[in-house]
C-alpha atoms as a PDB file:
ATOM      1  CA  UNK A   1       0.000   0.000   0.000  1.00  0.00           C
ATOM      2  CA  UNK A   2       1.259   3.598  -0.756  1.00  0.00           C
ATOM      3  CA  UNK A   3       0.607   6.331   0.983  1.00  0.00           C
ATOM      4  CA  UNK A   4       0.387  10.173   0.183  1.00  0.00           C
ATOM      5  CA  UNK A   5      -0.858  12.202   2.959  1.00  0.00           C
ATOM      6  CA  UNK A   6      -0.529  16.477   3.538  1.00  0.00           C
ATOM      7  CA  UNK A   7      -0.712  18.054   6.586  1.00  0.00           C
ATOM      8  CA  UNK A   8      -0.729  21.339   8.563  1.00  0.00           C
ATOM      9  CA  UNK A   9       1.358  22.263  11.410  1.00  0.00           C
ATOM     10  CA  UNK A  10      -1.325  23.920  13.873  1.00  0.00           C
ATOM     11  CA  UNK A  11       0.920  24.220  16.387  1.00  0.00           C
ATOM     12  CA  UNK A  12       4.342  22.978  17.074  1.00  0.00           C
ATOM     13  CA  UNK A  13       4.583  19.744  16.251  1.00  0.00           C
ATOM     14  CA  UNK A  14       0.926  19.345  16.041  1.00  0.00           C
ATOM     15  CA  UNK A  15      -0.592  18.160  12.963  1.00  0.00           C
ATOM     16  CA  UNK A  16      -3.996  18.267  10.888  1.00  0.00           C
ATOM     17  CA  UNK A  17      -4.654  16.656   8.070  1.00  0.00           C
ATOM     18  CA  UNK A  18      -4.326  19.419   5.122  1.00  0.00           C
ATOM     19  CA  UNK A  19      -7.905  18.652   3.929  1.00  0.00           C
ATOM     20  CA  UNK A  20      -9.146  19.534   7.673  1.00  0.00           C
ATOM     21  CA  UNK A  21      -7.170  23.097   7.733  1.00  0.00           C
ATOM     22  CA  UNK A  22     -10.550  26.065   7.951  1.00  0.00           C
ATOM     23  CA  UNK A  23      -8.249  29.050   8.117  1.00  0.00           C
ATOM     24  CA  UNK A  24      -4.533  30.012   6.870  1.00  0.00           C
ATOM     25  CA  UNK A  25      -3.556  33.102   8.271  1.00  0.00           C
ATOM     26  CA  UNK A  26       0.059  33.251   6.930  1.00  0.00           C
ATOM     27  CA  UNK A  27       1.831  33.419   3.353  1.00  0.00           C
ATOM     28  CA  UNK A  28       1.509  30.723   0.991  1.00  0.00           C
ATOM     29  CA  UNK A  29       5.010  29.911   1.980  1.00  0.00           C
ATOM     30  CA  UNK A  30       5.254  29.743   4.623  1.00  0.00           C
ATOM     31  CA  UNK A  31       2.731  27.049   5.576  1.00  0.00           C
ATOM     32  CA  UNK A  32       4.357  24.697   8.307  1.00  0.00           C
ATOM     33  CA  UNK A  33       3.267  21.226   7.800  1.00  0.00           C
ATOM     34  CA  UNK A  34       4.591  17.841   6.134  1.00  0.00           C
ATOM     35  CA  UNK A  35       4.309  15.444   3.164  1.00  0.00           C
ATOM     36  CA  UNK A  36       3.658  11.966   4.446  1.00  0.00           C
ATOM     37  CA  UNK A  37       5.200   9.397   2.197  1.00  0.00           C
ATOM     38  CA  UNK A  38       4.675   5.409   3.137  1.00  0.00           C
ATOM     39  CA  UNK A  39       5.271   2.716   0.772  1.00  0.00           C
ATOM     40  CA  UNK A  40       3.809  -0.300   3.165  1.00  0.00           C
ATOM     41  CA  UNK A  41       5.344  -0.303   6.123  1.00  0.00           C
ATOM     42  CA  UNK A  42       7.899   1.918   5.110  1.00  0.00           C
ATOM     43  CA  UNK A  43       7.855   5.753   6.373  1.00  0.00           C
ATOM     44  CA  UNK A  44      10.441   7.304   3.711  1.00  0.00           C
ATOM     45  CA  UNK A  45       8.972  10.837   5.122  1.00  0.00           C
ATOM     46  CA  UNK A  46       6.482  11.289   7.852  1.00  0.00           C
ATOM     47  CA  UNK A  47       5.475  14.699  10.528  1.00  0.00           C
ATOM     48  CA  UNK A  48       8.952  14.329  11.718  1.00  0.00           C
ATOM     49  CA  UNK A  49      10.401  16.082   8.283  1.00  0.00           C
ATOM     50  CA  UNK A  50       8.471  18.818   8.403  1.00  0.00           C
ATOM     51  CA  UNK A  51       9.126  22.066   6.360  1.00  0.00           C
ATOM     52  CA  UNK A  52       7.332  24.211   4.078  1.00  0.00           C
ATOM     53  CA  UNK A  53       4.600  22.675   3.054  1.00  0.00           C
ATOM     54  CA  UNK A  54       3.404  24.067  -0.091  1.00  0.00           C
ATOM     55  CA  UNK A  55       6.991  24.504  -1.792  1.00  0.00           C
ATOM     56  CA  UNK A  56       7.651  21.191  -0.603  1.00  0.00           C
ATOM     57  CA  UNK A  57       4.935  19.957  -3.116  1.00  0.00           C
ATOM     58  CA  UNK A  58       5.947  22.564  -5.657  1.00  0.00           C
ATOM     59  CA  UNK A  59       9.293  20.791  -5.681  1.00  0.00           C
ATOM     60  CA  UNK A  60       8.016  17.381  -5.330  1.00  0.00           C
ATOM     61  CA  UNK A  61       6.348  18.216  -8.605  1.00  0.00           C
ATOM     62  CA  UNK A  62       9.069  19.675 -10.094  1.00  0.00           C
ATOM     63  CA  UNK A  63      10.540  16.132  -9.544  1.00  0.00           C
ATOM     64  CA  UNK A  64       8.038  13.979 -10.983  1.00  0.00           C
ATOM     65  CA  UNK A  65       7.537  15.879 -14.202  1.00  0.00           C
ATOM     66  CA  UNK A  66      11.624  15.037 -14.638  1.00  0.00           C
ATOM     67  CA  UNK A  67      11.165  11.664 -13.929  1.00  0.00           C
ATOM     68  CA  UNK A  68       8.509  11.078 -16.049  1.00  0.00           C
ATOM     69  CA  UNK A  69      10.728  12.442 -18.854  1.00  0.00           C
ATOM     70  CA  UNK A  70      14.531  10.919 -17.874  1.00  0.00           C
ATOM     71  CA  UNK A  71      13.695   7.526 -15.561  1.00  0.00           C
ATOM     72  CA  UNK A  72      15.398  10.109 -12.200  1.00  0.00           C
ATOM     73  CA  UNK A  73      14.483  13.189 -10.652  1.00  0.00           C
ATOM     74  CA  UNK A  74      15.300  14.737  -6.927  1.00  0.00           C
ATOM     75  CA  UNK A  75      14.665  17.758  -4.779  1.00  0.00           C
ATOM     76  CA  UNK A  76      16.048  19.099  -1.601  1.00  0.00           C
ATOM     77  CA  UNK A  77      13.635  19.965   1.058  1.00  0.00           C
ATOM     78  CA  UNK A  78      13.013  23.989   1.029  1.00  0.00           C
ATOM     79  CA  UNK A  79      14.568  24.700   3.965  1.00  0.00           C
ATOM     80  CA  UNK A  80      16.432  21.628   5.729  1.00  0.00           C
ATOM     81  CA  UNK A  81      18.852  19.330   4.423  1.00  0.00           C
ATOM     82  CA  UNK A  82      16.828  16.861   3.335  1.00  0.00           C
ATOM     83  CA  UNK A  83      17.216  14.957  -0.170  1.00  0.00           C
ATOM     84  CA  UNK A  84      14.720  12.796  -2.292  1.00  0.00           C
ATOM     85  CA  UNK A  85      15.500  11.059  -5.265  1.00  0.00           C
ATOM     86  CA  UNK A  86      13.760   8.868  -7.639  1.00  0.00           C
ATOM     87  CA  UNK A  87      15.231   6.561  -9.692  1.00  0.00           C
ATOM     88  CA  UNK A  88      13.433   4.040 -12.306  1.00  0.00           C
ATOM     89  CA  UNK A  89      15.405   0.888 -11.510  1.00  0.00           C
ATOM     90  CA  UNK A  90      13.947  -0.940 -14.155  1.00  0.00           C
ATOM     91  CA  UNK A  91      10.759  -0.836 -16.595  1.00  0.00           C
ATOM     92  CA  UNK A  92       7.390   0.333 -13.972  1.00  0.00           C
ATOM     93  CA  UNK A  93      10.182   0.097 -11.140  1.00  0.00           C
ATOM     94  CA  UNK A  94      10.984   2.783  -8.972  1.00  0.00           C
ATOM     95  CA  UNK A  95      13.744   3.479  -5.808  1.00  0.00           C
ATOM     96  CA  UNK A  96      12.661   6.127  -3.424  1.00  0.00           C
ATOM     97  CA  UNK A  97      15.461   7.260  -1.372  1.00  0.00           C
ATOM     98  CA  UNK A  98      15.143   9.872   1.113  1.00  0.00           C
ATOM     99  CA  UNK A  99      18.527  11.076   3.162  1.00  0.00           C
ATOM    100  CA  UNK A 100      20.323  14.371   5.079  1.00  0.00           C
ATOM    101  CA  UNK A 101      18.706  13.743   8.506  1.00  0.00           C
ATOM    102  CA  UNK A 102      21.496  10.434  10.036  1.00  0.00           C
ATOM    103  CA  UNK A 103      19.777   7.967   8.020  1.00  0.00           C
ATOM    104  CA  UNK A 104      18.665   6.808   4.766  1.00  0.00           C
ATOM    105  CA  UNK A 105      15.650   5.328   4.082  1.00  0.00           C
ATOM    106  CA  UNK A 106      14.564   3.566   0.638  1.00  0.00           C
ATOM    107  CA  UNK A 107      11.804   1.993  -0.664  1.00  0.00           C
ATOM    108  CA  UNK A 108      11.158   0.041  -4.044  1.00  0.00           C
ATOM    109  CA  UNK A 109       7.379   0.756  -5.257  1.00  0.00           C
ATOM    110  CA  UNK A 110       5.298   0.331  -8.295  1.00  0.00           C
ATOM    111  CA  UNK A 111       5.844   3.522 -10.686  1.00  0.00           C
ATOM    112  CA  UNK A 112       2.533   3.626 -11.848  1.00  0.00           C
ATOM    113  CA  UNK A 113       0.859   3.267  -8.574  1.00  0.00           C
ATOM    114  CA  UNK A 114       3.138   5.813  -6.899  1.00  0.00           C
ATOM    115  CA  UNK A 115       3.097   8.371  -9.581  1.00  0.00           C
ATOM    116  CA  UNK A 116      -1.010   7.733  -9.146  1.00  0.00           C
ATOM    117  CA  UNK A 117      -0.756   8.153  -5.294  1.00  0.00           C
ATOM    118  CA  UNK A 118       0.896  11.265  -5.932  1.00  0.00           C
ATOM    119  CA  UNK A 119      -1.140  12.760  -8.817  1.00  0.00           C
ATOM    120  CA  UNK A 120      -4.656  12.436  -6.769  1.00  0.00           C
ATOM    121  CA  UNK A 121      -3.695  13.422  -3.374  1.00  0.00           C
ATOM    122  CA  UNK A 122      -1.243  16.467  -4.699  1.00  0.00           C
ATOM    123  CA  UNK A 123      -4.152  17.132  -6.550  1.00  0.00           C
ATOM    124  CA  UNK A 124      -6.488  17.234  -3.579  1.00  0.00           C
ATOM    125  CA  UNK A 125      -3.776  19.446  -1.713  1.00  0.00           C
ATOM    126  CA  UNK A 126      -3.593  21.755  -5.025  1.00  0.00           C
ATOM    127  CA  UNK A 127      -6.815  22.325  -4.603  1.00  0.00           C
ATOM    128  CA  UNK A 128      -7.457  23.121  -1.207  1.00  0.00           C
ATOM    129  CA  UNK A 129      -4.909  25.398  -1.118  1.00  0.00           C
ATOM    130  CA  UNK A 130      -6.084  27.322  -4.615  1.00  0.00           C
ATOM    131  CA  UNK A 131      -9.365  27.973  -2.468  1.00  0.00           C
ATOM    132  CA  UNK A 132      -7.398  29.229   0.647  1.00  0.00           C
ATOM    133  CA  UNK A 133      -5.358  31.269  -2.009  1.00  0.00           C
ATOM    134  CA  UNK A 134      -7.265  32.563  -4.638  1.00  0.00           C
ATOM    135  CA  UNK A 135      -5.313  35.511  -5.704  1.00  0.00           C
ATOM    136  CA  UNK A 136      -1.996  33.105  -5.764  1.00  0.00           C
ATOM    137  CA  UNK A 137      -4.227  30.441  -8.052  1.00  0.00           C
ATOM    138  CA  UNK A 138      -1.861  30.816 -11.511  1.00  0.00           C
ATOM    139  CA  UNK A 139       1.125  29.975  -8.959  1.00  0.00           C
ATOM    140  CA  UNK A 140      -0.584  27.085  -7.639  1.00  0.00           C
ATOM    141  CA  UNK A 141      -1.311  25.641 -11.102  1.00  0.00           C
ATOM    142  CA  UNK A 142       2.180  25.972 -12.756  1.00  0.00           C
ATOM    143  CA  UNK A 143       2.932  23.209  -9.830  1.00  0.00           C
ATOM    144  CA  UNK A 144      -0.195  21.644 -10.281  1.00  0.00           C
ATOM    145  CA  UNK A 145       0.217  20.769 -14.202  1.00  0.00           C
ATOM    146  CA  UNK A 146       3.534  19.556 -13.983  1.00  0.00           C
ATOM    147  CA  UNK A 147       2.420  16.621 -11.537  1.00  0.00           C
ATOM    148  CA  UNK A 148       0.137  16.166 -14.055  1.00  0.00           C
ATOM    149  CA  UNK A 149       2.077  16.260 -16.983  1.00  0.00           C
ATOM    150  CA  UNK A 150       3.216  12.887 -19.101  1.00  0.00           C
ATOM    151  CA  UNK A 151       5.892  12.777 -21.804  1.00  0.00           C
ATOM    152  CA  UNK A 152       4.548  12.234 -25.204  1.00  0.00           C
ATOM    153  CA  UNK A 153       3.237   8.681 -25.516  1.00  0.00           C
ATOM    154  CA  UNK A 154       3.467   8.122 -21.861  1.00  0.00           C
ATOM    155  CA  UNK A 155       0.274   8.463 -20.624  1.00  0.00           C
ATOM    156  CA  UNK A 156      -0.314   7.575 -16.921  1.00  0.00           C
ATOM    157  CA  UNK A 157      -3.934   7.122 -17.941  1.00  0.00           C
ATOM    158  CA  UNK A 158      -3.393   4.552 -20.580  1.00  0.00           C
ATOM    159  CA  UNK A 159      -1.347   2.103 -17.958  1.00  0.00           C
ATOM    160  CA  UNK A 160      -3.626  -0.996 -16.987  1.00  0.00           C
ATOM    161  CA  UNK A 161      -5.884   0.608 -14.115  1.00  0.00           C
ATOM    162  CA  UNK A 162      -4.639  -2.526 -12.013  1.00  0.00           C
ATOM    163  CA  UNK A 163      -1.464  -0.700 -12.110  1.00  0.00           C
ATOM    164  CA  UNK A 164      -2.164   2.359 -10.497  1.00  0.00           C
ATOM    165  CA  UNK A 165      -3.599   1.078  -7.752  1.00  0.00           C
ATOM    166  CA  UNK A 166      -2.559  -1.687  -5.109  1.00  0.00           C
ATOM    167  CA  UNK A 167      -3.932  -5.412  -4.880  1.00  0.00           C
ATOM    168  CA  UNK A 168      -5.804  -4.722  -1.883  1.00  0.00           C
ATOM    169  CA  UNK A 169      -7.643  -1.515  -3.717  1.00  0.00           C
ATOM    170  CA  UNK A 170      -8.539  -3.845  -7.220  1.00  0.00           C
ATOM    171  CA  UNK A 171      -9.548  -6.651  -4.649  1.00  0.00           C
ATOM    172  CA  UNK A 172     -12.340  -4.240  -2.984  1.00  0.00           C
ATOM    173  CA  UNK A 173     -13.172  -2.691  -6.687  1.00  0.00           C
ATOM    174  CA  UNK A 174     -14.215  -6.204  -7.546  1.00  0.00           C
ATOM    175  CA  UNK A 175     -15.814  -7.675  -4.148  1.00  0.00           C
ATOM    176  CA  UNK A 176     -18.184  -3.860  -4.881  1.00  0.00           C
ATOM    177  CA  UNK A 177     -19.291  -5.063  -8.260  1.00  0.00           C
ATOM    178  CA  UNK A 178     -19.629  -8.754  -7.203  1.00  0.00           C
ATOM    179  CA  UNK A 179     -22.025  -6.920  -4.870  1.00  0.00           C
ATOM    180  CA  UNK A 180     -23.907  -4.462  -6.500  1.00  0.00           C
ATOM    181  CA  UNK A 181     -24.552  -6.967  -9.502  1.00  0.00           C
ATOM    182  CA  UNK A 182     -22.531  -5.043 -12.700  1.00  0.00           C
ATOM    183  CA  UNK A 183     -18.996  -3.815 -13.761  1.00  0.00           C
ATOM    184  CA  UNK A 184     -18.034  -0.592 -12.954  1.00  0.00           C
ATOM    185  CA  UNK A 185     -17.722   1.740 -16.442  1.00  0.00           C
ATOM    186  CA  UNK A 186     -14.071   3.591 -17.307  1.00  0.00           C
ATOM    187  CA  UNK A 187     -15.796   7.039 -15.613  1.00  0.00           C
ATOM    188  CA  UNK A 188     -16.600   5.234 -12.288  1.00  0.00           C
ATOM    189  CA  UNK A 189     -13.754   3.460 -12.155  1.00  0.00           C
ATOM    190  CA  UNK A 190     -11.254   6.682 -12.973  1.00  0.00           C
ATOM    191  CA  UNK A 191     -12.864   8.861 -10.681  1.00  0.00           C
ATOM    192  CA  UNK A 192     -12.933   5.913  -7.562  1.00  0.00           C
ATOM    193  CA  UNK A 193      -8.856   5.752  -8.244  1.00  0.00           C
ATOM    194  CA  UNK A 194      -8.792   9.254  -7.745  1.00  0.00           C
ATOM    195  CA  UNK A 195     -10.556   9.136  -4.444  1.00  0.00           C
ATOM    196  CA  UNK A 196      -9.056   6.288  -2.782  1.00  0.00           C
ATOM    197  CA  UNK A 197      -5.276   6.241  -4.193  1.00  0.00           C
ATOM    198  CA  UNK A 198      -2.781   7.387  -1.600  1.00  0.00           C
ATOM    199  CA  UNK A 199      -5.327   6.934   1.365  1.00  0.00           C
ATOM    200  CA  UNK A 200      -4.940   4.838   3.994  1.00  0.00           C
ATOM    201  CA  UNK A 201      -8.327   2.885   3.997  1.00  0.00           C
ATOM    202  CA  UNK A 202      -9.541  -0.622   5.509  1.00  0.00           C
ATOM    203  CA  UNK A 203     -10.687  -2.852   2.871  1.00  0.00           C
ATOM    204  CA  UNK A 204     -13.808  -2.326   4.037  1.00  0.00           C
ATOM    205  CA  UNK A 205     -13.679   1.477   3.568  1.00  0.00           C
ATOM    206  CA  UNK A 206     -12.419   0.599  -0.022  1.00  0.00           C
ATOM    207  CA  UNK A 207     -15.444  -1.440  -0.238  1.00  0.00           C
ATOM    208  CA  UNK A 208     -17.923   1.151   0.650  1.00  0.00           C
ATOM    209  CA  UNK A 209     -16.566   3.904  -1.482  1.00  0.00           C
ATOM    210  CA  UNK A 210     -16.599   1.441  -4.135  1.00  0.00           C
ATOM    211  CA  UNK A 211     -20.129   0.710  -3.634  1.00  0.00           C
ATOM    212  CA  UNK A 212     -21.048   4.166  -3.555  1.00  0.00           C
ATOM    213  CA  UNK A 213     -19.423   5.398  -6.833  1.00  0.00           C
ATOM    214  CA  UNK A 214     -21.548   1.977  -8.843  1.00  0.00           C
ATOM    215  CA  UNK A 215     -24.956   2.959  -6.635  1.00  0.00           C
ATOM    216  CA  UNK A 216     -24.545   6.490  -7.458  1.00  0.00           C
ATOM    217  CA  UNK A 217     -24.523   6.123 -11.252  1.00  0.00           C
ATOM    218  CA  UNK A 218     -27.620   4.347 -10.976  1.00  0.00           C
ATOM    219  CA  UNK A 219     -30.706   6.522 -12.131  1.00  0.00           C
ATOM    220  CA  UNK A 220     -33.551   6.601  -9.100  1.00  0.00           C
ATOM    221  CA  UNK A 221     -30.714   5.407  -6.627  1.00  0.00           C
ATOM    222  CA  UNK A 222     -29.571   7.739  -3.541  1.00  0.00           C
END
């Protein structure tokens, strides 16, 4: 399982999720919060790394859009000494290393999972913070389209949708439509990997949302 979590830094060393944040009453950057990273049981970056949050994920996609294009990219944190690098170790294989703090961490994760994980929950922070920020929305979407962006012929979207999520998400996609009674359509199914990749759900939660997204394409259903 991958996770991609933001948060805010309400007060020292107490954290919100980013989604839960009401009121920002200082400048875009200088947002205090963190960038949770897990691939299984493997922190590479939790709430202890904590920094800047919003040029932290300005840089993060800065990263990704040079992966995408060379097979490596890497960032510094904005204002610690922390690196990140990704490397594509092989074809859909990726190494996550994260140093600068007395250890190294590393992780080996699915590409197009992970580059999913990122896409919909940077996404979902982009967002949030365009409404906090409206004046500052151009800035927010130069950042915003490059974690979007694929190389030419590269398309995230055309990868297998089993591959851009994990076994435990496609297992609970599958138990939803075994019961509801019918297959999920490319719309359902695109927007319920944008919802649940990079969460940290139960099966059961999976499940449910799953559920959900098939009822609530159904006409007369609630």
């Amino acid at each position: 399982m991958i996770v991609v979590e933001s948060y805010a830094m309400i007060r020292p060393l107490e954290f919100i999720r980013f989604d839960s944040v009401q009121d920002i009453s200082t400048e875009i950057d200088l947002i205090e919060g963190a960038v949770e990273i897990a691939i299984g049981d493997c922190a590479l970056i939790d709430t202890r790394l904590w920094d800047f949050v919003y040029p932290l994920w300005a840089y993060l996609a800065d990263s990704v859009s040079t992966l995408r294009a060379t097979g490596a990219g890497s960032f510094r944190f904005p204002d610690q000494p922390i690196q990140v690098e990704f490397y594509r170790a092989s074809k859909g294989v990726l190494q996550i290393t994260v140093s600068g703090d007395g250890e190294t961490r590393r992780g080996i994760a699915n590409e197009s999972e992970f580059l999913q994980a990122l896409r919909s929950r940077g996404s979902d922070f982009f967002s949030k913070l365009s409404a906090h920020f409206p004046t500052e929305r151009a800035l927010i979407e130069r950042s915003w389209k490059k974690l979007l962006h694929d190389p030419v012929d590269s398309l995230l979207a055309d990868v297998p949708w089993e591959e851009r999520v994990g076994e435990r998400q496609s297992s609970a996609f599958r138990q939803a439509e075994r019961v509801v009674g019918r297959r999920m359509n490319t719309a359902q199914r695109e927007r319920l990997i944008s919802d649940v990749a990079g969460r940290r759900l139960s099966f059961g939660e999976l499940v449910s949302r799953a559920e959900r997204e098939l009822w609530g394409a159904r006409p007369g259903s609630s």
